[in-house]
C-alpha atoms as a PDB file:
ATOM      1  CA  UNK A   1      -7.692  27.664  13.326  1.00  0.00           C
ATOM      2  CA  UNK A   2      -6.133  26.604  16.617  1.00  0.00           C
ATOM      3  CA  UNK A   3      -9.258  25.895  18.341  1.00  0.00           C
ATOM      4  CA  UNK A   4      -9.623  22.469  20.098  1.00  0.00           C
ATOM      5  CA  UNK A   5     -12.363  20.412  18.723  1.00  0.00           C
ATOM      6  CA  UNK A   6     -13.297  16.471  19.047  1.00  0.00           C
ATOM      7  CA  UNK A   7     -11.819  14.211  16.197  1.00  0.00           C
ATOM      8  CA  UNK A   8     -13.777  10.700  16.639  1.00  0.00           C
ATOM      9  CA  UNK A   9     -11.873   7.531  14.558  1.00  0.00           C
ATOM     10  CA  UNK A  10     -15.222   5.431  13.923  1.00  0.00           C
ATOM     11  CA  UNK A  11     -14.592   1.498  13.393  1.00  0.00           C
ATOM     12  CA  UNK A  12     -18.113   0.781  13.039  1.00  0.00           C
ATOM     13  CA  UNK A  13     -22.331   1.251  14.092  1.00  0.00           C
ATOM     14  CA  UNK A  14     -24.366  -0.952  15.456  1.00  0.00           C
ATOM     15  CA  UNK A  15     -27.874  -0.266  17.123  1.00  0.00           C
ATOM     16  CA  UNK A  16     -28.733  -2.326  19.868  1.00  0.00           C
ATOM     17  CA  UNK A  17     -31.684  -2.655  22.526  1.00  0.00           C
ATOM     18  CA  UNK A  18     -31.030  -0.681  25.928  1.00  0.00           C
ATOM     19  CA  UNK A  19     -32.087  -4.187  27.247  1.00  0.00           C
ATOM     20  CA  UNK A  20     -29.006  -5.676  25.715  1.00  0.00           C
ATOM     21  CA  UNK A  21     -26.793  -2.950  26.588  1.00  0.00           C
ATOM     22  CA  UNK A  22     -27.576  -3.693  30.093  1.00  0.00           C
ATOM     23  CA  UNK A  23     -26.185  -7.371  29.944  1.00  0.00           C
ATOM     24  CA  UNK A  24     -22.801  -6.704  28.512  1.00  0.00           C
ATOM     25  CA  UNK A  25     -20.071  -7.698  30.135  1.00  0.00           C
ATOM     26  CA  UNK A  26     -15.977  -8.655  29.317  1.00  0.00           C
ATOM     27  CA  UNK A  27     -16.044 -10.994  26.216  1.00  0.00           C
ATOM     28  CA  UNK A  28     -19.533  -9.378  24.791  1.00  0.00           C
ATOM     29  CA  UNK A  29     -19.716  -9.674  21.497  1.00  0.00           C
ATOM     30  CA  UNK A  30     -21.154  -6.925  19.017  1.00  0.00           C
ATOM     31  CA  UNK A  31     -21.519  -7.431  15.417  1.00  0.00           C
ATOM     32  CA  UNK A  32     -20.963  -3.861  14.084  1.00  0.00           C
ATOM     33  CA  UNK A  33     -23.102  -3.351   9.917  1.00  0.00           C
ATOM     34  CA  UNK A  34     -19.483  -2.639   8.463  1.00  0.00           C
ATOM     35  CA  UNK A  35     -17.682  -5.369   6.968  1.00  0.00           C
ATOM     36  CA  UNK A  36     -14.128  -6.471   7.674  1.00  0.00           C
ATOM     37  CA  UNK A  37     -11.492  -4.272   5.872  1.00  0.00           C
ATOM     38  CA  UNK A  38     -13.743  -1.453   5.881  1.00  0.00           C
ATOM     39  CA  UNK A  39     -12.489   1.759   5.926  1.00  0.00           C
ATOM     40  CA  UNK A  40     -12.618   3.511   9.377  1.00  0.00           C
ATOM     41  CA  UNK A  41     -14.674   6.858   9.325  1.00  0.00           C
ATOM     42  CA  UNK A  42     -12.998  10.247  10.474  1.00  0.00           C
ATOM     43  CA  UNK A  43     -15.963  12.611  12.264  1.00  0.00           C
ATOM     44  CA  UNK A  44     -14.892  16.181  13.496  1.00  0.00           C
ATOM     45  CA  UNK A  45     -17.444  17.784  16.021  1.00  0.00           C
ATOM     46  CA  UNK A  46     -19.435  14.931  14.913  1.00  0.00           C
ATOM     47  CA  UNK A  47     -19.686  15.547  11.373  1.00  0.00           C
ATOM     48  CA  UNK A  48     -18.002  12.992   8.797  1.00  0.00           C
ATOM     49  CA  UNK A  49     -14.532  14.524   7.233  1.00  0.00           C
ATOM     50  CA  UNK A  50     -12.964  11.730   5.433  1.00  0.00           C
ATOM     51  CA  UNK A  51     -12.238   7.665   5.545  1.00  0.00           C
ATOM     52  CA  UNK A  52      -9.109   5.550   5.644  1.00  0.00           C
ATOM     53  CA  UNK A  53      -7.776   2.167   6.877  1.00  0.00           C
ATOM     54  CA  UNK A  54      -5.821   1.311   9.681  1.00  0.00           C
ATOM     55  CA  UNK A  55      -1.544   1.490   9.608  1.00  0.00           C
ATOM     56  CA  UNK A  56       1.363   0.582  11.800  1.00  0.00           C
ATOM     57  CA  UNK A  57       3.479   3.142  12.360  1.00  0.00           C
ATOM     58  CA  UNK A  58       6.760   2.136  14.251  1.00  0.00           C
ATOM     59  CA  UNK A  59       4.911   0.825  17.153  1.00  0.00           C
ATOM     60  CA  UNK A  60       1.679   3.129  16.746  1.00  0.00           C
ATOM     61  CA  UNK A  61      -1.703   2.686  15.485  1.00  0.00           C
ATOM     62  CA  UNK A  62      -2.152   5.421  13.112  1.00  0.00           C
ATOM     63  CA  UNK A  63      -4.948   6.227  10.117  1.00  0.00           C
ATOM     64  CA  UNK A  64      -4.300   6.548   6.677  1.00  0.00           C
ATOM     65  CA  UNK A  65      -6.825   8.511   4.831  1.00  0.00           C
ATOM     66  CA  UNK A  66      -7.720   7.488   1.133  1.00  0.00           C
ATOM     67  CA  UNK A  67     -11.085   9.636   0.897  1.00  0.00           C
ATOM     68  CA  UNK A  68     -12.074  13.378   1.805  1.00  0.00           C
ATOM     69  CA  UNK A  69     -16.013  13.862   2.041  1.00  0.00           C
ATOM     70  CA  UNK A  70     -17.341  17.348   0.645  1.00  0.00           C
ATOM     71  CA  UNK A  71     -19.206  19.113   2.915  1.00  0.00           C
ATOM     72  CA  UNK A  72     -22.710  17.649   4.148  1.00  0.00           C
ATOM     73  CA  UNK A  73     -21.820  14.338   2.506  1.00  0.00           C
ATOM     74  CA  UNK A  74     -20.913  11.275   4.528  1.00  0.00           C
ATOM     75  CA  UNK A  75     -19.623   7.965   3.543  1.00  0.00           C
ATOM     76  CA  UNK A  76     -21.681   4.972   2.732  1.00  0.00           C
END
């Protein structure tokens, strides 16, 4: 139980063209297929765990969770 593994905080997905990837630069623009206020997506070693929305607490960004995926199932 104390081995390290990656936690990734997912705001969004978008897929875009390696040609487009190429051009961006500071003030780039990506529109992402989630919709504003959507929860964020928790993925450990790459699989999806759980989802939540974003908090403030004291002066930190932190993640409230307000869904645990079972196993093999990942959020829509």
């Amino acid at each position: 139980m104390d081995v390290p593994c990656p936690v990734d905080f997912v705001l969004g997905t978008a897929t875009v063209k390696v040609r487009d990837c190429a051009q961006f630069a500071p003030n780039t623009i990506v529109k992402l297929r989630q919709q504003a206020g959507s929860d964020l997506e928790v993925r450990v070693g790459g699989v999806p765990l759980a989802s939540g929305d974003v908090v403030i607490v004291d002066d930190n960004v932190a993640l409230r969770l307000s869904r645990i995926l079972s196993p093999g199932r990942e959020t829509a």
